[in-house]
Protein backbone atom coordinates (compact mmCIF):
# COMPACT_ATOMS: atom_id res chain seq x y z
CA UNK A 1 62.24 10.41 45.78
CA UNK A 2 65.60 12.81 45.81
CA UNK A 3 66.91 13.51 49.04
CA UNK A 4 67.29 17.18 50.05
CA UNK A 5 71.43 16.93 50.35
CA UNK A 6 71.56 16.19 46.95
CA UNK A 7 69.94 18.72 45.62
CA UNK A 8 72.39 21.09 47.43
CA UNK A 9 76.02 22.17 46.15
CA UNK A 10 78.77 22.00 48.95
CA UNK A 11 81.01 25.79 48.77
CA UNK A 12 83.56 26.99 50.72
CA UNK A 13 83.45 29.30 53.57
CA UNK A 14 83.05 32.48 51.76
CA UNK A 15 85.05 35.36 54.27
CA UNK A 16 83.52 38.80 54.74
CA UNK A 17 84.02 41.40 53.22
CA UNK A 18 85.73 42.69 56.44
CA UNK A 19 88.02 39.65 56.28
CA UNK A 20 88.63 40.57 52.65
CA UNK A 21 89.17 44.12 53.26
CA UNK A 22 91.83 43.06 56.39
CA UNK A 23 93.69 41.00 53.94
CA UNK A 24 94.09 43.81 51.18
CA UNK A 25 95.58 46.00 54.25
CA UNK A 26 97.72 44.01 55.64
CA UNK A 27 95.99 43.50 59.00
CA UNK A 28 94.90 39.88 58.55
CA UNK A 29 96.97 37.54 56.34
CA UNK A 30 95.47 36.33 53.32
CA UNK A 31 96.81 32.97 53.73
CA UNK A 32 94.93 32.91 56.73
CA UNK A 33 91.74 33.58 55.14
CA UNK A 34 92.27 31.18 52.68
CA UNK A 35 93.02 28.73 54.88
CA UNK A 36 90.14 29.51 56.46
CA UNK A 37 88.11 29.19 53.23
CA UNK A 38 90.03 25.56 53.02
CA UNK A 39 88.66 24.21 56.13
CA UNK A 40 85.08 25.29 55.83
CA UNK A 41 82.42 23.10 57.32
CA UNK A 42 80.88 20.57 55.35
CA UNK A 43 77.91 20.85 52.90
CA UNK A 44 75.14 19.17 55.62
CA UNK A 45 77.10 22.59 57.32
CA UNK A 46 77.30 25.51 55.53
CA UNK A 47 75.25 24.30 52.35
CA UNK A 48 73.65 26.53 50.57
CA UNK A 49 72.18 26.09 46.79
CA UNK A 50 74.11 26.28 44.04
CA UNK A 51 73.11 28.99 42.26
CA UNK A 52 74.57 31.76 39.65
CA UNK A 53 74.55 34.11 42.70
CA UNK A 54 76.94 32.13 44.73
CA UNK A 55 79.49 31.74 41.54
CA UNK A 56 79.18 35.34 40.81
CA UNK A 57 80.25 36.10 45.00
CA UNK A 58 82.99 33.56 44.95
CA UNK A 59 84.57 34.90 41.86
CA UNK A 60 84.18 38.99 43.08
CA UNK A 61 86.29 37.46 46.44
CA UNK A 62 88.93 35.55 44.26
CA UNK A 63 90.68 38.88 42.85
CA UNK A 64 90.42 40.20 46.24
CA UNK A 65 92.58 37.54 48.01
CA UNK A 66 95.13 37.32 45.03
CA UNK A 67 95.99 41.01 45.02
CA UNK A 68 96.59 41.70 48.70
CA UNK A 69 99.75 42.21 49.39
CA UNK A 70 102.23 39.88 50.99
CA UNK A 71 101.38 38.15 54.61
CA UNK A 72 103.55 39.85 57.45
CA UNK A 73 104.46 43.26 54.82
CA UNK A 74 101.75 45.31 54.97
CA UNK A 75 102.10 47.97 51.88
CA UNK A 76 104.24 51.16 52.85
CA UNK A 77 102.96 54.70 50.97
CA UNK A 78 104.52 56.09 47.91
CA UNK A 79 105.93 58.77 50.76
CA UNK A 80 106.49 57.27 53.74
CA UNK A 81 107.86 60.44 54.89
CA UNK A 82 104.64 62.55 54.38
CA UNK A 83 102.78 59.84 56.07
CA UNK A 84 104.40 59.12 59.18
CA UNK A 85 105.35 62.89 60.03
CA UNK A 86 102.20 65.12 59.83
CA UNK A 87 103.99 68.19 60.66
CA UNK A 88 105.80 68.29 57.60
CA UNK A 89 103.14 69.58 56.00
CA UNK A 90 102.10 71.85 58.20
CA UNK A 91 103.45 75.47 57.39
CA UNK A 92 106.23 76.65 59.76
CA UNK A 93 104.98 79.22 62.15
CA UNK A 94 106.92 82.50 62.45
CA UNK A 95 109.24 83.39 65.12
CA UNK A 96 107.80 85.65 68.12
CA UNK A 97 109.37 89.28 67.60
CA UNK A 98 111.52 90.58 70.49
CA UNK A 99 109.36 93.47 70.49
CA UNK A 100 106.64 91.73 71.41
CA UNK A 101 108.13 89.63 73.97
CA UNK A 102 109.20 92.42 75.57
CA UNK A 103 106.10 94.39 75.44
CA UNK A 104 104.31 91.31 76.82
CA UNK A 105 107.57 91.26 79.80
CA UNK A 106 106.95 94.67 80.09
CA UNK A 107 102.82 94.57 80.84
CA UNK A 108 103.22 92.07 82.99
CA UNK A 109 106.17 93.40 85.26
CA UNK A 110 103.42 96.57 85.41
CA UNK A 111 100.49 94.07 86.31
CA UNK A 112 102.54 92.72 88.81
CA UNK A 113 104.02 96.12 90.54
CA UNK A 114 100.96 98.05 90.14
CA UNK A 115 99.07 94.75 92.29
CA UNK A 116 102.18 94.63 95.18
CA UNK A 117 101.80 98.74 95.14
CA UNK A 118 98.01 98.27 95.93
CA UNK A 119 98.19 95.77 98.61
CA UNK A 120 100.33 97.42 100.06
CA UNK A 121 98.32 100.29 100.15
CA UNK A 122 95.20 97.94 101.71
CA UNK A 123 97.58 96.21 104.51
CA UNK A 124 98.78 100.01 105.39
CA UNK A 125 95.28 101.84 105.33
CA UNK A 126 93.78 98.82 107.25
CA UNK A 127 96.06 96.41 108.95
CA UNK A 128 99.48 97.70 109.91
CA UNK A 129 101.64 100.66 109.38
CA UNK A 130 105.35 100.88 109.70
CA UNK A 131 107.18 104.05 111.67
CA UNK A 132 110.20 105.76 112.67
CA UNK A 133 111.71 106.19 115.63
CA UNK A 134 113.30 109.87 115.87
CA UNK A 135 114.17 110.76 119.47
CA UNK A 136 115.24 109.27 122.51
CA UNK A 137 111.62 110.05 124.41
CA UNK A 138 110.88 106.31 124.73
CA UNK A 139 114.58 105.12 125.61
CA UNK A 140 115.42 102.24 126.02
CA UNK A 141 112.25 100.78 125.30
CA UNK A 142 112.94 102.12 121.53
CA UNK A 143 115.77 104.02 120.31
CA UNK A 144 116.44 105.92 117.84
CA UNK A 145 116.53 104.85 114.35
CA UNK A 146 114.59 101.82 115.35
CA UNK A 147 111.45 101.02 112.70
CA UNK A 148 108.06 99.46 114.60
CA UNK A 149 104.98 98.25 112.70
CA UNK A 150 102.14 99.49 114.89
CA UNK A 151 98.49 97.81 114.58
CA UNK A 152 95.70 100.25 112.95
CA UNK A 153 93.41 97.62 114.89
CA UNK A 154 93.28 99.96 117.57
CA UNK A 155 91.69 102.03 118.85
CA UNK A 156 89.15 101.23 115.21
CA UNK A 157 88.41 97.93 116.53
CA UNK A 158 89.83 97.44 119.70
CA UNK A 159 90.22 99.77 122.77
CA UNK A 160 93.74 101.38 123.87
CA UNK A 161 94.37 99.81 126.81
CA UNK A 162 97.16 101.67 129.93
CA UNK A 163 100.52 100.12 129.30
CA UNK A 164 99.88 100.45 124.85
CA UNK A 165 102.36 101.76 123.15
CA UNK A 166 100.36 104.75 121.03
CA UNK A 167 101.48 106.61 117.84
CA UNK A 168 99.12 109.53 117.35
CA UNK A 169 99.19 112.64 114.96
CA UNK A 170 100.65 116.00 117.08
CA UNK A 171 97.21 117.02 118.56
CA UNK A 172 98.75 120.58 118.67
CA UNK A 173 102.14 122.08 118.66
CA UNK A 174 103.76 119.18 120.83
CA UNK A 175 106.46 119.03 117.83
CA UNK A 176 107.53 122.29 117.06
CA UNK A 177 108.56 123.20 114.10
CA UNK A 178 110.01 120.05 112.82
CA UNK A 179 111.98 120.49 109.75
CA UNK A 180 112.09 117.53 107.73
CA UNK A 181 115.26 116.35 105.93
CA UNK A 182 115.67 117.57 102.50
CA UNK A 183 116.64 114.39 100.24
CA UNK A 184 116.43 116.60 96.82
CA UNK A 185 112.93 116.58 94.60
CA UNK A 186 113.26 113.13 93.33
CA UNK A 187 114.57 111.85 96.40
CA UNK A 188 111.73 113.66 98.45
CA UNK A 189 108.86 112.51 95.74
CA UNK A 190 110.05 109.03 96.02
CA UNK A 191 109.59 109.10 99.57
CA UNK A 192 106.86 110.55 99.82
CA UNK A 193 105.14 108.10 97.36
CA UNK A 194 106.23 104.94 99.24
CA UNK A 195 105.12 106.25 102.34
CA UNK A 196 102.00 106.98 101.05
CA UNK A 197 101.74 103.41 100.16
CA UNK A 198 103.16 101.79 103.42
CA UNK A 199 106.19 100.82 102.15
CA UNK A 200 108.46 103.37 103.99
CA UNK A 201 108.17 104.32 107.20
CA UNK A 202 106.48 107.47 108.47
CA UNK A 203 109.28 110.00 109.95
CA UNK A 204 108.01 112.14 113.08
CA UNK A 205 106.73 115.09 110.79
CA UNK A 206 103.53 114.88 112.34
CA UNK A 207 103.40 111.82 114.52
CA UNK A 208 104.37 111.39 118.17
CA UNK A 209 105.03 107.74 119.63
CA UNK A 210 104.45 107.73 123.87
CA UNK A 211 102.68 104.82 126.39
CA UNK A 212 99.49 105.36 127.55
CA UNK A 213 99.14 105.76 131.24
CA UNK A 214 95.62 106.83 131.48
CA UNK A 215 92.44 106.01 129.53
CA UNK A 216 88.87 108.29 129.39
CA UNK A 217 88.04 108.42 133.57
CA UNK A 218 91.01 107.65 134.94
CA UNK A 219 92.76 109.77 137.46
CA UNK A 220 96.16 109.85 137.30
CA UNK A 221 98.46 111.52 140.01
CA UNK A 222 102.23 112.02 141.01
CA UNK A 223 103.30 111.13 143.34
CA UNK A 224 103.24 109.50 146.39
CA UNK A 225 105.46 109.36 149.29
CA UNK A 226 107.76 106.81 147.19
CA UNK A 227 107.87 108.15 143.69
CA UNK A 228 105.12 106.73 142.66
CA UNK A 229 102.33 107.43 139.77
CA UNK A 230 98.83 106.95 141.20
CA UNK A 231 96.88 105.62 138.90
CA UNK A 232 92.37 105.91 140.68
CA UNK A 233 94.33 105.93 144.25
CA UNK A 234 96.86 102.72 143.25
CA UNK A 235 100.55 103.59 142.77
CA UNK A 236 102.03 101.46 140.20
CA UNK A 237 105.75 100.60 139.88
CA UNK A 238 106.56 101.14 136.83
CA UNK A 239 110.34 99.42 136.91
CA UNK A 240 109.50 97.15 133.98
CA UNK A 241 109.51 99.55 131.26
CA UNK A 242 111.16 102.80 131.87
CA UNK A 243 114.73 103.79 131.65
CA UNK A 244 116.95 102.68 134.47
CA UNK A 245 117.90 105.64 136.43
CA UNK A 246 114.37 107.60 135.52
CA UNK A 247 112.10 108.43 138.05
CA UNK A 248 108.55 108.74 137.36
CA UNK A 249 108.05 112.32 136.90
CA UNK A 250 110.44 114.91 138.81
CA UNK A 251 107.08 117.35 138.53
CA UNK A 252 103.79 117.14 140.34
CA UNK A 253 100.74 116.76 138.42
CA UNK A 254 97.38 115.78 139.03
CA UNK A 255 94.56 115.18 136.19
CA UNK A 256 91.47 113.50 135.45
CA UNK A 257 91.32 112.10 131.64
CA UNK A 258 88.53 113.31 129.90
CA UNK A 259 85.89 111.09 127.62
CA UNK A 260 87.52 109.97 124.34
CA UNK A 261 90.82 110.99 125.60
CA UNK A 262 94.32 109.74 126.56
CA UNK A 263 97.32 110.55 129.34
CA UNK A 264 100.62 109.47 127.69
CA UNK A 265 104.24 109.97 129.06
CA UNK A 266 107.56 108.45 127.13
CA UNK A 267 109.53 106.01 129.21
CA UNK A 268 112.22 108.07 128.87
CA UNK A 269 110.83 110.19 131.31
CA UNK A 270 113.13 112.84 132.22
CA UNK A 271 113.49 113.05 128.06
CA UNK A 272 110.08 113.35 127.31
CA UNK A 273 107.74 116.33 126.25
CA UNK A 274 104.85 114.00 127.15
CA UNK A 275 101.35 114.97 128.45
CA UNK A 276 103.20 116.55 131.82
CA UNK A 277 104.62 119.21 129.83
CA UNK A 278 101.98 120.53 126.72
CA UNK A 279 98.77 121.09 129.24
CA UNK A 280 98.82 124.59 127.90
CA UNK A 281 98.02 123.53 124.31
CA UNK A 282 95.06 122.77 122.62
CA UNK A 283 93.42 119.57 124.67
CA UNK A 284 95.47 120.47 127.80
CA UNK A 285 98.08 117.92 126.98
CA UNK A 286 95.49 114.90 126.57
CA UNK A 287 95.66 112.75 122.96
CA UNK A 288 91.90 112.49 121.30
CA UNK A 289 91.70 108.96 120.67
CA UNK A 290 90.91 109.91 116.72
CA UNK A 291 94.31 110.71 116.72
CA UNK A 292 95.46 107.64 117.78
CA UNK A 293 96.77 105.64 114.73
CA UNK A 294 97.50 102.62 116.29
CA UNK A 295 99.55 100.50 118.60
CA UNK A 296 103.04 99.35 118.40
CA UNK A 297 103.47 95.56 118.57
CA UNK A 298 106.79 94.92 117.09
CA UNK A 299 110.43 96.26 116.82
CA UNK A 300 111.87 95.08 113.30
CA UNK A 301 114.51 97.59 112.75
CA UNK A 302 118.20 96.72 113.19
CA UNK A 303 117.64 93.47 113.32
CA UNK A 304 119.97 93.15 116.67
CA UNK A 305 117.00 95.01 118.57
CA UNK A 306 114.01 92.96 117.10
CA UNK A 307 111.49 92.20 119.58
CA UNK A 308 107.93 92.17 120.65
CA UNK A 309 106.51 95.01 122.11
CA UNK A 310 104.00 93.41 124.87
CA UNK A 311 101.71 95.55 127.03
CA UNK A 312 103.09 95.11 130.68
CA UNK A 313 99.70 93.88 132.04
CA UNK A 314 100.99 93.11 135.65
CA UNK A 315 101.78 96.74 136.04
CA UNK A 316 98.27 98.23 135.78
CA UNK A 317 96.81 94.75 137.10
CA UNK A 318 95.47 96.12 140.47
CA UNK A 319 94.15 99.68 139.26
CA UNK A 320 90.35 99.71 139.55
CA UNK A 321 88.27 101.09 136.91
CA UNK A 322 87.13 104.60 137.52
């Protein structure tokens, strides 16, 4: 009786083809595998018959291992150059024209202007508008040449309140005829447009800037024994905002403010053609609140008088609602 080991043929370790294919690259040295293929196990192991097939794999794998190239050198291309640097072959690209850099430079800059031009536009027509002061009425509150950025919150969302500082459009005649200054055609179109736009202030063409004394109801008086205004039967002292040296009015009056109305004076009173002095116009010297473009809050022209424009609360703070 044979035993079964002798009828089997011991071989060596045959490597993969991955193993071969490593070796021809470069990537794992050939001595390695062959080393490898030196120390296989033995045949009790790895035995496998002897047949033609296992000659015919062993010599396909001999070739293999004696062509690769040298351990530790893998083989470098013909043109190492063309290889390594892909761009080479890539076809330059051709220089950007000036002409269209600057047309790009040029759309853009238009983008961009056009954009500023119409948010400026929305902040005017809904937020805030800025204005010029042209006469000493409201000395020395404001003076002239002073620019304020007035609120057009009120009166659309909020209520003018006694003590606001009001710019409203001439109700009727209370300017005269104002003669505007003549900066040339382009000079005036230029102005014109950024006015329109909110970024130059309005001029007193047709606006009027004065402080609300009374509001729709109340009944408003001068004076009593002292001086005073009388504001629903409660003089007020009004030392916090007009000019020192002013008196309250040097001329009697006594009115009642109609609904949807307004009662303004300038704190420069002896300066001022206020509400005292247009009752023969159209309203009877009272301001529709639809004129009323909003409130100043802020002085921001010369810098040396920039301030905050607060209502003077404590003044009106004991008048009773009428």
């Amino acid at each position: 009786m044979v035993e079964q080991s002798e009828m089997l043929t011991p071989v060596a370790y045959l490597p993969s083809r991955r193993e071969v294919r490593q070796a021809q690259q470069g990537v794992l040295p050939r001595a390695a595998v062959i080393a490898y293929a030196d120390t296989a196990p033995t045949a009790k192991a790895t035995a496998v018959p002897a047949t033609a097939a296992t000659a015919t794999a062993a010599a396909a794998i001999a070739p293999a291992l004696t062509s690769s190239p040298t351990v530790g050198t893998p083989a470098l291309p013909d043109n190492p150059v063309a290889a390594t640097d892909e761009s080479a072959t890539e076809p330059e690209k051709a220089p950007r024209s000036k002409a269209a850099g600057l047309l790009s430079f040029f759309r853009e800059t238009v983008i961009i202007m056009i954009s500023a031009l119409a948010v400026s536009w929305l902040i005017k027509t809904l937020l805030v508008q800025a204005f010029f002061i042209p006469s000493e009425s409201m000395e020395d509150t404001l003076e002239v040449g002073d620019r304020v950025i007035v609120s057009r919150m009120v009166p659309r969302f909020f209520d003018v309140n006694r003590g606001d500082i009001v710019v409203f459009t001439d109700p009727g005649d209370w300017l005269g005829d104002y003669i505007a200054p003549d900066r040339g055609a382009f000079g005036n179109a230029i102005t014109t447009a950024l006015t329109w736009v909110g970024l130059f202030p309005h001029d007193a063409g047709d606006h009027l800037i004065k402080r609300a004394i009374g509001v729709p109801g109340d009944h408003v008086m001068c004076c009593d024994n002292e001086g005073r205004i009388v504001l629903n039967g409660v003089p007020i002292s009004e030392q916090l905002y007009i000019r020192p040296g002013a008196v309250p009015s040097q001329d009697p009056f006594d009115v009642t403010v109609p609904p949807d109305m307004l009662f303004v004076m300038g704190d420069n009173r002896q300066n001022s053609a206020d509400s005292r002095y247009n009752q023969d116009k159209p309203y009877e010297g009272f301001v529709p609140i639809n004129n009323v473009v909003g409130t100043a809050f802020v002085t921001v022209w010369p810098l040396n008088h920039l301030s905050w424009l607060r209502n003077p609360g404590s003044v009106f703070q004991g008048v009773p609602n009428p």
